[in-house]
PDB file of N, CA and C in Angstrom:
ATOM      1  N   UNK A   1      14.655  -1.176  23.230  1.00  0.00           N
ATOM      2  CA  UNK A   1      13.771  -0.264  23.940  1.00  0.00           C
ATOM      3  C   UNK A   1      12.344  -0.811  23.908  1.00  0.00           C
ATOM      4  N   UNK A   2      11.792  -0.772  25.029  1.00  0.00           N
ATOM      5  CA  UNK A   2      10.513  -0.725  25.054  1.00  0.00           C
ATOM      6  C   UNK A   2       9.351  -0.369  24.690  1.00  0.00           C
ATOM      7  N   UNK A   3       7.672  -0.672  24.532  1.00  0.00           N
ATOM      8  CA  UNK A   3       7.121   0.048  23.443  1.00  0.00           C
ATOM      9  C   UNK A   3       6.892   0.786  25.216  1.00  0.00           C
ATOM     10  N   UNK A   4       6.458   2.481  24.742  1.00  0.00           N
ATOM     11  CA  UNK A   4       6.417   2.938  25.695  1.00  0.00           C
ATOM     12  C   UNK A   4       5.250   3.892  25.585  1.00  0.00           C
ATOM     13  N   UNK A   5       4.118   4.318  26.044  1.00  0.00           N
ATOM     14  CA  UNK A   5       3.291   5.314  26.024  1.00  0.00           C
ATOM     15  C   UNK A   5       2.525   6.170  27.419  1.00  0.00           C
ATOM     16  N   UNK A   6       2.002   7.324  27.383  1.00  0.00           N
ATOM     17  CA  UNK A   6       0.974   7.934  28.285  1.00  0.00           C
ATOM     18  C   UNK A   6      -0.257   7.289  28.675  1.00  0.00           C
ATOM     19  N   UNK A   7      -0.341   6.285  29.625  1.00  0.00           N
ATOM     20  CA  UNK A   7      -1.547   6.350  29.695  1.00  0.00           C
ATOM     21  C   UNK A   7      -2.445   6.681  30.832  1.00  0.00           C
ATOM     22  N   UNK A   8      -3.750   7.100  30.700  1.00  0.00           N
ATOM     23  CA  UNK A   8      -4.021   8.081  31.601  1.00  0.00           C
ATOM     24  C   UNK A   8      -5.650   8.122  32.041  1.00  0.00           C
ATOM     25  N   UNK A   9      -6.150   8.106  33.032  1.00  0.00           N
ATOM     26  CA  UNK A   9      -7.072   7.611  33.977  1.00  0.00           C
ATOM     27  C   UNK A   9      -8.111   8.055  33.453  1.00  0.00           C
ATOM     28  N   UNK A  10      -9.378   7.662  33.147  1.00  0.00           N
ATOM     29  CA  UNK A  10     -10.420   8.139  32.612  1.00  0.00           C
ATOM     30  C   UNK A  10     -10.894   9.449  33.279  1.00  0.00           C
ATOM     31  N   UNK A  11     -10.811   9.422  34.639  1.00  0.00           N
ATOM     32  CA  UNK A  11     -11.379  10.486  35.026  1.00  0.00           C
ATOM     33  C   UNK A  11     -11.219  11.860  35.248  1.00  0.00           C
ATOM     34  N   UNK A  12      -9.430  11.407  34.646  1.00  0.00           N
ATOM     35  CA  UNK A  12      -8.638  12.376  34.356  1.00  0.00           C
ATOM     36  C   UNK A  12      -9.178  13.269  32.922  1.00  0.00           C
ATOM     37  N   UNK A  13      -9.382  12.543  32.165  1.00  0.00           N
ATOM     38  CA  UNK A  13      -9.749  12.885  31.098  1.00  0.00           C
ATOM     39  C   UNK A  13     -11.229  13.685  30.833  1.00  0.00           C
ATOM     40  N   UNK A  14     -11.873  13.250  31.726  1.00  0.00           N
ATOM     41  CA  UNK A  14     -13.177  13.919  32.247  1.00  0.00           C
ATOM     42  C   UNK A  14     -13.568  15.116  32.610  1.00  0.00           C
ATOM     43  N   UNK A  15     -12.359  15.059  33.306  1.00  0.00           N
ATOM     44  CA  UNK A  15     -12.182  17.169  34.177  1.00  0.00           C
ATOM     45  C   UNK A  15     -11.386  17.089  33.004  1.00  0.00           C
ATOM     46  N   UNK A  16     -10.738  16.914  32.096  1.00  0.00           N
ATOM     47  CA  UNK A  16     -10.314  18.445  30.891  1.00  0.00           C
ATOM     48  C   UNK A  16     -11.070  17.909  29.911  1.00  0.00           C
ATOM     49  N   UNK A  17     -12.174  17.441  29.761  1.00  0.00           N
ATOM     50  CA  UNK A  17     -13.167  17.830  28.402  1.00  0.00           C
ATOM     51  C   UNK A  17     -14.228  18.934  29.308  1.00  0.00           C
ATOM     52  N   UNK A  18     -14.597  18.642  30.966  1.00  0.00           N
ATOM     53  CA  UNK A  18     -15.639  19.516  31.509  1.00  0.00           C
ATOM     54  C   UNK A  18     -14.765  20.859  31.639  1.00  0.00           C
ATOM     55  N   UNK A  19     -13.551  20.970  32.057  1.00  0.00           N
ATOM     56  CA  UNK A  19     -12.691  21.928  31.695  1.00  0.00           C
ATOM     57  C   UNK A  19     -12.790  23.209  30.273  1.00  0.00           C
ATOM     58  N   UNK A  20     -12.733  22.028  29.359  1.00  0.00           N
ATOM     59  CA  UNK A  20     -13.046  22.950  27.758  1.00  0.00           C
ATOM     60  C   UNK A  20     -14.045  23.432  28.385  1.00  0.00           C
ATOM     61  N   UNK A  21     -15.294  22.303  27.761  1.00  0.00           N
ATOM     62  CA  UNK A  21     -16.796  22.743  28.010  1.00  0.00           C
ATOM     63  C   UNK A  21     -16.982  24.022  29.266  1.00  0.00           C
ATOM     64  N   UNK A  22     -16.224  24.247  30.193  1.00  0.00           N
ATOM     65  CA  UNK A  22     -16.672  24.900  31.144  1.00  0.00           C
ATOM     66  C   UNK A  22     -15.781  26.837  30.279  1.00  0.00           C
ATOM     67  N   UNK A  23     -14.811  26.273  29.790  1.00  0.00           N
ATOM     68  CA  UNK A  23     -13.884  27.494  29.298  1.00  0.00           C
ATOM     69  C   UNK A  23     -14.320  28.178  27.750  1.00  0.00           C
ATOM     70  N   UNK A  24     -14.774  27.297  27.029  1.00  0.00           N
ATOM     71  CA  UNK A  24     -15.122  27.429  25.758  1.00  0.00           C
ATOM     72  C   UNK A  24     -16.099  28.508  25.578  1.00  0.00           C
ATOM     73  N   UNK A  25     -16.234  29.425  24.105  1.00  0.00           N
ATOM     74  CA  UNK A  25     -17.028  30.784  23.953  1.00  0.00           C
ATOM     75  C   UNK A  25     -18.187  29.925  23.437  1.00  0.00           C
ATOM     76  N   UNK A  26     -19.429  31.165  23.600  1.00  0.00           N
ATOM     77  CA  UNK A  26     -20.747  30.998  23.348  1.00  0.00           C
ATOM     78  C   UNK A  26     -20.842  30.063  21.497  1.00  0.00           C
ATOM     79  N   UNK A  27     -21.577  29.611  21.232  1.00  0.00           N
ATOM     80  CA  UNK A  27     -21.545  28.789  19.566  1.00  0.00           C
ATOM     81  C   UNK A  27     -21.567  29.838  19.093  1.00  0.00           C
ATOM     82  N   UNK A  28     -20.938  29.846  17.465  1.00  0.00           N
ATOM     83  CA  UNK A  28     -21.050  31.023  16.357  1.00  0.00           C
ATOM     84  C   UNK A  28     -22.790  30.881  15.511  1.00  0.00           C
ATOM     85  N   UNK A  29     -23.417  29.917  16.469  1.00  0.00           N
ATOM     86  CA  UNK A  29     -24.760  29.885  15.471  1.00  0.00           C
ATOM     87  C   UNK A  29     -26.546  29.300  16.133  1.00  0.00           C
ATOM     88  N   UNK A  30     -26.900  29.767  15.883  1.00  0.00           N
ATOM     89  CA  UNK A  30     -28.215  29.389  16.516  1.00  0.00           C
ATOM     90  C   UNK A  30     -29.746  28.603  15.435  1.00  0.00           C
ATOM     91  N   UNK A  31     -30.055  27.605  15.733  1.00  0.00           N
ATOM     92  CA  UNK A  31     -31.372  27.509  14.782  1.00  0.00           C
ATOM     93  C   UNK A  31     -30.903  26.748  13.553  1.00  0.00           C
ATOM     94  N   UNK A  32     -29.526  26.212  12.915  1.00  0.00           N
ATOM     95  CA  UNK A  32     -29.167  25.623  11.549  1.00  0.00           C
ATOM     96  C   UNK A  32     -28.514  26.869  11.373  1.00  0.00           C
ATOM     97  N   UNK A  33     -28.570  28.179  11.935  1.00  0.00           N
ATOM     98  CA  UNK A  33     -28.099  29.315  11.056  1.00  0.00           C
ATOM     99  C   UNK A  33     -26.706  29.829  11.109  1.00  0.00           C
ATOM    100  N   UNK A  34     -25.540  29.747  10.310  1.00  0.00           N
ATOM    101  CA  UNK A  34     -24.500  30.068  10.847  1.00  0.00           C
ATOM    102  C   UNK A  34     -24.050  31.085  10.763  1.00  0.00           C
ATOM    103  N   UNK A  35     -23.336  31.863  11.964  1.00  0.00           N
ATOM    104  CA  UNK A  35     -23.170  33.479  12.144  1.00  0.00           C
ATOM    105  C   UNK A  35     -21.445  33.671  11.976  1.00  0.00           C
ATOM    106  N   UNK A  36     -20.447  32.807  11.940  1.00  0.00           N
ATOM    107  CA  UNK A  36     -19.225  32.720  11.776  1.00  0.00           C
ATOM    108  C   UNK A  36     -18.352  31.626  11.850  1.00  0.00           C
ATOM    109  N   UNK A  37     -17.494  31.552  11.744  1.00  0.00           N
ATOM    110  CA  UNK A  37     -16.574  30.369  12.371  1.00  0.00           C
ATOM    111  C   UNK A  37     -16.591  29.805  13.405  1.00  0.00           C
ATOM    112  N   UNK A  38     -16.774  28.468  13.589  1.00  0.00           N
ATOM    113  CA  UNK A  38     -16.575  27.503  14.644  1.00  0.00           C
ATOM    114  C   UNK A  38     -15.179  28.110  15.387  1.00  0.00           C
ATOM    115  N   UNK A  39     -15.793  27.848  16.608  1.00  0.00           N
ATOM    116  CA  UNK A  39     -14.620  27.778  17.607  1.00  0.00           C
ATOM    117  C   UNK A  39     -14.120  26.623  17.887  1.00  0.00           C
ATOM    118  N   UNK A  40     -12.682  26.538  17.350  1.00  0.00           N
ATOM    119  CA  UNK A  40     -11.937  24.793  17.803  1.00  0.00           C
ATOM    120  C   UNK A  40     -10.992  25.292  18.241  1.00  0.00           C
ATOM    121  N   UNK A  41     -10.618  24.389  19.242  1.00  0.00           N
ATOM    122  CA  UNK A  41      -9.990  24.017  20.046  1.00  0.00           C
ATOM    123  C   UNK A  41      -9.752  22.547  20.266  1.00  0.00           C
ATOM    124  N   UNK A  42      -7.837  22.344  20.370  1.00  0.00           N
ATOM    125  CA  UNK A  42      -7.749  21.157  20.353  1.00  0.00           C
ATOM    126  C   UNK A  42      -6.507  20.751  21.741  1.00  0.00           C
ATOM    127  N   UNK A  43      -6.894  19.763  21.998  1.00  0.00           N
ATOM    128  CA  UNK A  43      -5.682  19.628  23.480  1.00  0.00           C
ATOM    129  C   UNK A  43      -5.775  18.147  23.863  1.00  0.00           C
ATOM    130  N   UNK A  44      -4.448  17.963  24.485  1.00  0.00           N
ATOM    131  CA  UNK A  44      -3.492  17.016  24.156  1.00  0.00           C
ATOM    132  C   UNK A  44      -4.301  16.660  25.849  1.00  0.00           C
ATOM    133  N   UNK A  45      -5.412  15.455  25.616  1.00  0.00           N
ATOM    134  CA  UNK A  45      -5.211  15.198  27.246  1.00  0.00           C
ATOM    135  C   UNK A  45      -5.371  13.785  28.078  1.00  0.00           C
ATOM    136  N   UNK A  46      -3.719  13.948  28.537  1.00  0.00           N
ATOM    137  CA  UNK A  46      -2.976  12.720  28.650  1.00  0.00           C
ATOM    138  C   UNK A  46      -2.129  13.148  29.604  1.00  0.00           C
ATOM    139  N   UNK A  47      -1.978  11.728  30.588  1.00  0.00           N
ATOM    140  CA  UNK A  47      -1.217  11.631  31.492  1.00  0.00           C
ATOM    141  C   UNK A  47       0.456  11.806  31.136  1.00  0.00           C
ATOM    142  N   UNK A  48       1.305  12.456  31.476  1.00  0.00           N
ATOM    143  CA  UNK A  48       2.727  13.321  30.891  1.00  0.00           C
ATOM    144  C   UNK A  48       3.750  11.965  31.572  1.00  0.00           C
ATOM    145  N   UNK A  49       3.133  10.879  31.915  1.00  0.00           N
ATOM    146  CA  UNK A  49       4.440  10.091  32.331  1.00  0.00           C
ATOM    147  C   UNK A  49       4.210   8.677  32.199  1.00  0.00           C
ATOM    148  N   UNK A  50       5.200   8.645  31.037  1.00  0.00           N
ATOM    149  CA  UNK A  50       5.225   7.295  30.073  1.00  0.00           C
ATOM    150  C   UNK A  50       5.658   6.441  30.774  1.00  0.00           C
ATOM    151  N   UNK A  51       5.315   5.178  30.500  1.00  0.00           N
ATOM    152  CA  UNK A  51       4.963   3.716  31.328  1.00  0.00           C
ATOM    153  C   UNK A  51       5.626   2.801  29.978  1.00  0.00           C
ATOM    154  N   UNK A  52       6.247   1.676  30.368  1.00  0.00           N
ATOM    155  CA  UNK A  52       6.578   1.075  29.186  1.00  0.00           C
ATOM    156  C   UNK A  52       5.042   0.043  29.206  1.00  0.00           C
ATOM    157  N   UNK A  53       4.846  -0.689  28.077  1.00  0.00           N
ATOM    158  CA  UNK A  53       3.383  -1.239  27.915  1.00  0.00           C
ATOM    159  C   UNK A  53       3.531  -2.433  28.589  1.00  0.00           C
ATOM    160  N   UNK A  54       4.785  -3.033  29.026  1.00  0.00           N
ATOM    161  CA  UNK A  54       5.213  -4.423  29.505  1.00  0.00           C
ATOM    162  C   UNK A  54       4.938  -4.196  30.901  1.00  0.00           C
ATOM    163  N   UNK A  55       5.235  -3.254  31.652  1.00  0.00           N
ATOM    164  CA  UNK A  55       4.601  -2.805  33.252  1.00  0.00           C
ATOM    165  C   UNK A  55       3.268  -3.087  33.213  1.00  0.00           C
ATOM    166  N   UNK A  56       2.690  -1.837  32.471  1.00  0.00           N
ATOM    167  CA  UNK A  56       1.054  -2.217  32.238  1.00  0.00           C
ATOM    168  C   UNK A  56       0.210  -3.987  32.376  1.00  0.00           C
ATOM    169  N   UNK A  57       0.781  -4.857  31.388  1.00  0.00           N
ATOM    170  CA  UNK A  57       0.887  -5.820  31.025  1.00  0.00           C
ATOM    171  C   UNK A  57       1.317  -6.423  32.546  1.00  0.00           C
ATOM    172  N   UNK A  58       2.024  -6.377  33.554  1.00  0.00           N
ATOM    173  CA  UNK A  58       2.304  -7.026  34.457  1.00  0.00           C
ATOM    174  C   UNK A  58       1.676  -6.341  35.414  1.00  0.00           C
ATOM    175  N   UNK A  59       1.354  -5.115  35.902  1.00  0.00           N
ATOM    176  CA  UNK A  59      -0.079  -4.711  36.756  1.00  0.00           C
ATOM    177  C   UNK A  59      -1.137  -5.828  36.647  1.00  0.00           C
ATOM    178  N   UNK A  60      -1.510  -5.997  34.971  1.00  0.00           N
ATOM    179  CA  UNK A  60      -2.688  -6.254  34.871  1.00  0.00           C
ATOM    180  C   UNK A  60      -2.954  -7.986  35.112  1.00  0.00           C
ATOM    181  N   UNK A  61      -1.191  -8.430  35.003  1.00  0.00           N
ATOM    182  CA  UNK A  61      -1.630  -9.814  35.096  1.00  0.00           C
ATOM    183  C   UNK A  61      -1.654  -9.944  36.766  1.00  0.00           C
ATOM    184  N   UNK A  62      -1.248  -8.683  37.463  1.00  0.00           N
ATOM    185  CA  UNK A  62      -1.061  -9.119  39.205  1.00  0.00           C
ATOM    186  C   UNK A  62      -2.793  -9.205  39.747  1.00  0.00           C
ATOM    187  N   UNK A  63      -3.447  -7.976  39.077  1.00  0.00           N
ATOM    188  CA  UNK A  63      -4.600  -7.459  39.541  1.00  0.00           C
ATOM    189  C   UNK A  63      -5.625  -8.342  38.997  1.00  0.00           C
ATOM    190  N   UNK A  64      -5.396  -9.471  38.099  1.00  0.00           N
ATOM    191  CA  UNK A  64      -6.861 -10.078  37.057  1.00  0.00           C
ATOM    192  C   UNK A  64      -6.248 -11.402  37.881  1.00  0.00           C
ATOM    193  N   UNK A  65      -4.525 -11.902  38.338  1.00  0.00           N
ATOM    194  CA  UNK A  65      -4.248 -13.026  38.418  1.00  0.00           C
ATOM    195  C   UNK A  65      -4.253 -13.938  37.427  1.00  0.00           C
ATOM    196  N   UNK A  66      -3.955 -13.425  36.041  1.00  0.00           N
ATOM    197  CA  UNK A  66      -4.100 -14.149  35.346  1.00  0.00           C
ATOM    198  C   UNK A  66      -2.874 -13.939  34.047  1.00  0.00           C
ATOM    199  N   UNK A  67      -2.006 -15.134  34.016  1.00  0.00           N
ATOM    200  CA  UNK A  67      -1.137 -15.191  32.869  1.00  0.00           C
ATOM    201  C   UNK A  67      -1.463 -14.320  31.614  1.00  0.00           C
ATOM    202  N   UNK A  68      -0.933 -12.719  31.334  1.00  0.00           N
ATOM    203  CA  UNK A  68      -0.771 -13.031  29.645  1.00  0.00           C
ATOM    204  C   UNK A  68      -0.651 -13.612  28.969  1.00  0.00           C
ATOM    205  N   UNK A  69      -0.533 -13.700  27.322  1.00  0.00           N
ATOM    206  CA  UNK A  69      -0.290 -14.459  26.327  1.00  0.00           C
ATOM    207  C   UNK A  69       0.197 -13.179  25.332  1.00  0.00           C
ATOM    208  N   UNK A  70       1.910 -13.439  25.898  1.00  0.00           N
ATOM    209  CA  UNK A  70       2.295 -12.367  25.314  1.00  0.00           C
ATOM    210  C   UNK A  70       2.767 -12.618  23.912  1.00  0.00           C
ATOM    211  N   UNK A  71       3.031 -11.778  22.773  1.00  0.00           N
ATOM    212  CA  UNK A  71       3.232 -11.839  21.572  1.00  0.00           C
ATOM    213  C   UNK A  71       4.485 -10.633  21.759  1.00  0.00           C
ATOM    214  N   UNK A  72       5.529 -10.998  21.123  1.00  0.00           N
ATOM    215  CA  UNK A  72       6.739 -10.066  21.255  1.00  0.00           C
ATOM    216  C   UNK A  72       6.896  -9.275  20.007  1.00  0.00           C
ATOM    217  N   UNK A  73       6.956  -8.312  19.322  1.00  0.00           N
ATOM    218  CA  UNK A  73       6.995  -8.167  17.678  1.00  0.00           C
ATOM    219  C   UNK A  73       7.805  -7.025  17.895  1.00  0.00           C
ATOM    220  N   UNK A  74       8.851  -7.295  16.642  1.00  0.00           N
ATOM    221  CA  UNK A  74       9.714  -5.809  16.341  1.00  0.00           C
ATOM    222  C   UNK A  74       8.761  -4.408  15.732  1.00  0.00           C
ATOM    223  N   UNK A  75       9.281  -3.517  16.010  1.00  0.00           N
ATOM    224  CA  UNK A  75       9.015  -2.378  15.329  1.00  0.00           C
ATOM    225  C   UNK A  75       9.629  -1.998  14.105  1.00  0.00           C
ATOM    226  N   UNK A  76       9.166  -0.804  13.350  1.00  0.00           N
ATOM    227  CA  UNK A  76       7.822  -0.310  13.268  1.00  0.00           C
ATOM    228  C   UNK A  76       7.081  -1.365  13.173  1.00  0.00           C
ATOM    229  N   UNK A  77       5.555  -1.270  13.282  1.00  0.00           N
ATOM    230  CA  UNK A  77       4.767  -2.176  12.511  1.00  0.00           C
ATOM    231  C   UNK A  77       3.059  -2.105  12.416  1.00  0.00           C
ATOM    232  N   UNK A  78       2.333  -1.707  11.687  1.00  0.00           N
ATOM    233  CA  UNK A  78       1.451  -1.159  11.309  1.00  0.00           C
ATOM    234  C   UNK A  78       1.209   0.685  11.925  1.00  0.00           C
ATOM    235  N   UNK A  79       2.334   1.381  12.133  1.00  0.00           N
ATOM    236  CA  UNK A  79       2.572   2.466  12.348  1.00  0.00           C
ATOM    237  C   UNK A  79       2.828   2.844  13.607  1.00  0.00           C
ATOM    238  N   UNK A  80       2.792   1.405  14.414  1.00  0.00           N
ATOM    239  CA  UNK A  80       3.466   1.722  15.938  1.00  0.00           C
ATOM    240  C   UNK A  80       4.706   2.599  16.106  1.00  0.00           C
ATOM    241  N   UNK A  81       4.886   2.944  16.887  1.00  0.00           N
ATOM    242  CA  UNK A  81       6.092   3.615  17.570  1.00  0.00           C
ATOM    243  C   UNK A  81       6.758   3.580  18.862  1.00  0.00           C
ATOM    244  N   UNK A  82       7.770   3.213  19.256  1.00  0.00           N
ATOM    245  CA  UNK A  82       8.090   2.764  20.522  1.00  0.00           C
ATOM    246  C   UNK A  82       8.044   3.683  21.569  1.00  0.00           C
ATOM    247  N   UNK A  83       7.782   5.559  21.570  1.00  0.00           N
ATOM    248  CA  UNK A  83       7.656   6.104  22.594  1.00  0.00           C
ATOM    249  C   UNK A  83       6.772   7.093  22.265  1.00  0.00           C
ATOM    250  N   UNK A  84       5.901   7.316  23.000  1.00  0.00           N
ATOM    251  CA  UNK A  84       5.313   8.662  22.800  1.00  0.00           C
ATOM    252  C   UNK A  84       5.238   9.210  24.299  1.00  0.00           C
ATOM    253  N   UNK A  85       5.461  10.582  24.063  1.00  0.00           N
ATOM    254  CA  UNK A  85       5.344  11.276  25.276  1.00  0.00           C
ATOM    255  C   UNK A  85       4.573  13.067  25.104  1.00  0.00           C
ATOM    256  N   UNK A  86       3.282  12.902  25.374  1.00  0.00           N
ATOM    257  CA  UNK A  86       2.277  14.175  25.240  1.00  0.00           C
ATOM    258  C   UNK A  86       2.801  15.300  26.003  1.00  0.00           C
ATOM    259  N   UNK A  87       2.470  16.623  24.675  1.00  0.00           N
ATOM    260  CA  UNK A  87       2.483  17.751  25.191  1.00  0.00           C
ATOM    261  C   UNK A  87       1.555  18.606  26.087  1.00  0.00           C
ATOM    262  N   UNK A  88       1.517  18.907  27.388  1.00  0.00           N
ATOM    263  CA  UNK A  88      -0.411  18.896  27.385  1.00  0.00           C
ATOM    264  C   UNK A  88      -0.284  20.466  28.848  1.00  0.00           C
ATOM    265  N   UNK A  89       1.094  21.154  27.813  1.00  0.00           N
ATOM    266  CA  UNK A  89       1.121  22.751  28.325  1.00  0.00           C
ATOM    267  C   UNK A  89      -0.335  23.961  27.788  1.00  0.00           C
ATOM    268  N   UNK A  90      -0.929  23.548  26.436  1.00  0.00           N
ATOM    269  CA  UNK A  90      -1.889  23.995  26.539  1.00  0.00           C
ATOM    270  C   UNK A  90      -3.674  23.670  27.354  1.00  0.00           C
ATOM    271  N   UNK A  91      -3.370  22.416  27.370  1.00  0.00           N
ATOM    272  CA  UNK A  91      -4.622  22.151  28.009  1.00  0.00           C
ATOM    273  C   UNK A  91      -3.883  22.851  29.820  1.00  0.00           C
ATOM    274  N   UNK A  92      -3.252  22.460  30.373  1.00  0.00           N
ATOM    275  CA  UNK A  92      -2.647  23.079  31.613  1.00  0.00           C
ATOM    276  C   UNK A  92      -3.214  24.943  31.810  1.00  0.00           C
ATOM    277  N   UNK A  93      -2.227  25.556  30.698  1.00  0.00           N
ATOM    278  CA  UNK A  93      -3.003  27.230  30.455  1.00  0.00           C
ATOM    279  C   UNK A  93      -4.617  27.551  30.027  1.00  0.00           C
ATOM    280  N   UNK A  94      -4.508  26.748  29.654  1.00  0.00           N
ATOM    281  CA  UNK A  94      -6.334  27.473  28.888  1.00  0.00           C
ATOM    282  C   UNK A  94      -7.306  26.751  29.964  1.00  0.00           C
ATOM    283  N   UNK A  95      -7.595  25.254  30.620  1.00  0.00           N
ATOM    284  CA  UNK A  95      -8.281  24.822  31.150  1.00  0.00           C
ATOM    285  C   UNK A  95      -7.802  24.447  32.943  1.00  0.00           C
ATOM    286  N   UNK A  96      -6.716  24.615  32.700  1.00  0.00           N
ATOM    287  CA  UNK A  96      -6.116  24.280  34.394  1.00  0.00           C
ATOM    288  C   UNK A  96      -6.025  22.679  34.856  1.00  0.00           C
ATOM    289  N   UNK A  97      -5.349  22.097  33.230  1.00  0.00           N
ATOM    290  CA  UNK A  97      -5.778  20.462  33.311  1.00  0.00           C
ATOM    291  C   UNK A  97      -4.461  20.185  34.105  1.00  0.00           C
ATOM    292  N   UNK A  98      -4.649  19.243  34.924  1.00  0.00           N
ATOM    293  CA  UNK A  98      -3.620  18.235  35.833  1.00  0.00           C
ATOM    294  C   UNK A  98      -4.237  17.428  35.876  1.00  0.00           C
ATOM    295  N   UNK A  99      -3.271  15.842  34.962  1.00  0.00           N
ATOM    296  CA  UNK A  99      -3.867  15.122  35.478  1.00  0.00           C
ATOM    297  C   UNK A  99      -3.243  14.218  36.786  1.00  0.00           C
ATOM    298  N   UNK A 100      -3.847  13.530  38.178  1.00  0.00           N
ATOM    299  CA  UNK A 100      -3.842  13.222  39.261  1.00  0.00           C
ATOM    300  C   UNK A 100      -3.340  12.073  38.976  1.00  0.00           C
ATOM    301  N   UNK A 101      -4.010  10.861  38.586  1.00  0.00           N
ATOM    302  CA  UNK A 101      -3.687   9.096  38.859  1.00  0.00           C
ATOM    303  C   UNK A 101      -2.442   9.009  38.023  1.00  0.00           C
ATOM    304  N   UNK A 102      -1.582   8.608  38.406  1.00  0.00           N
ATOM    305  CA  UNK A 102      -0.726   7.678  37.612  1.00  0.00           C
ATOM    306  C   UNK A 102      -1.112   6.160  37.687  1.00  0.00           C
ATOM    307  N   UNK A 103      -0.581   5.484  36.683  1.00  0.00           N
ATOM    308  CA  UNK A 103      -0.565   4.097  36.322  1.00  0.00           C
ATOM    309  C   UNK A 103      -0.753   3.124  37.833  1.00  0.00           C
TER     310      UNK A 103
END
């Protein structure tokens, strides 16, 4: 299997941080002074359709024209993992994130 991950367009990523920022409550504090708990909020925001990294890798050698210098290595290995695929149903409900570009 392939190493495989989300990856996902910067500008995608742009509209759901202005998203939070636009959805997020007033600060719990004003002046150094704190009036309660921080409001956190955390969200997953990433393109939902995994690409193996070897595609990527061959986009990039079509579009630069220029040979990789590929290195092949088994897994695990320094905590890699061969698939990840993001959950990103809460950023979708709370901010109205979609992201547009694919790969």
């Amino acid at each position: 299997m392939a190493v495989t991950g989300d990856f996902t367009y910067m500008d995608d990523i742009v509209k759901g941080c202005l998203g939070e920022l636009d959805t997020a409550k007033k600060s719990t504090g004003s002046g150094g002074k704190k009036k309660g708990l921080a409001q956190l909020r955390v969200f997953s925001l990433v393109n939902t359709s995994p690409v193996p990294v070897s595609n990527l890798v061959n986009i990039l050698e079509k579009l630069l024209k220029v040979k990789a210098k590929r290195l092949v290595m088994k897994l695990p290995r320094n905590g890699d993992v061969q698939f990840t695929h993001a959950n990103i149903s809460l950023a979708q409900k709370e901010l109205g994130y979609k992201p547009t570009t694919d790969l």
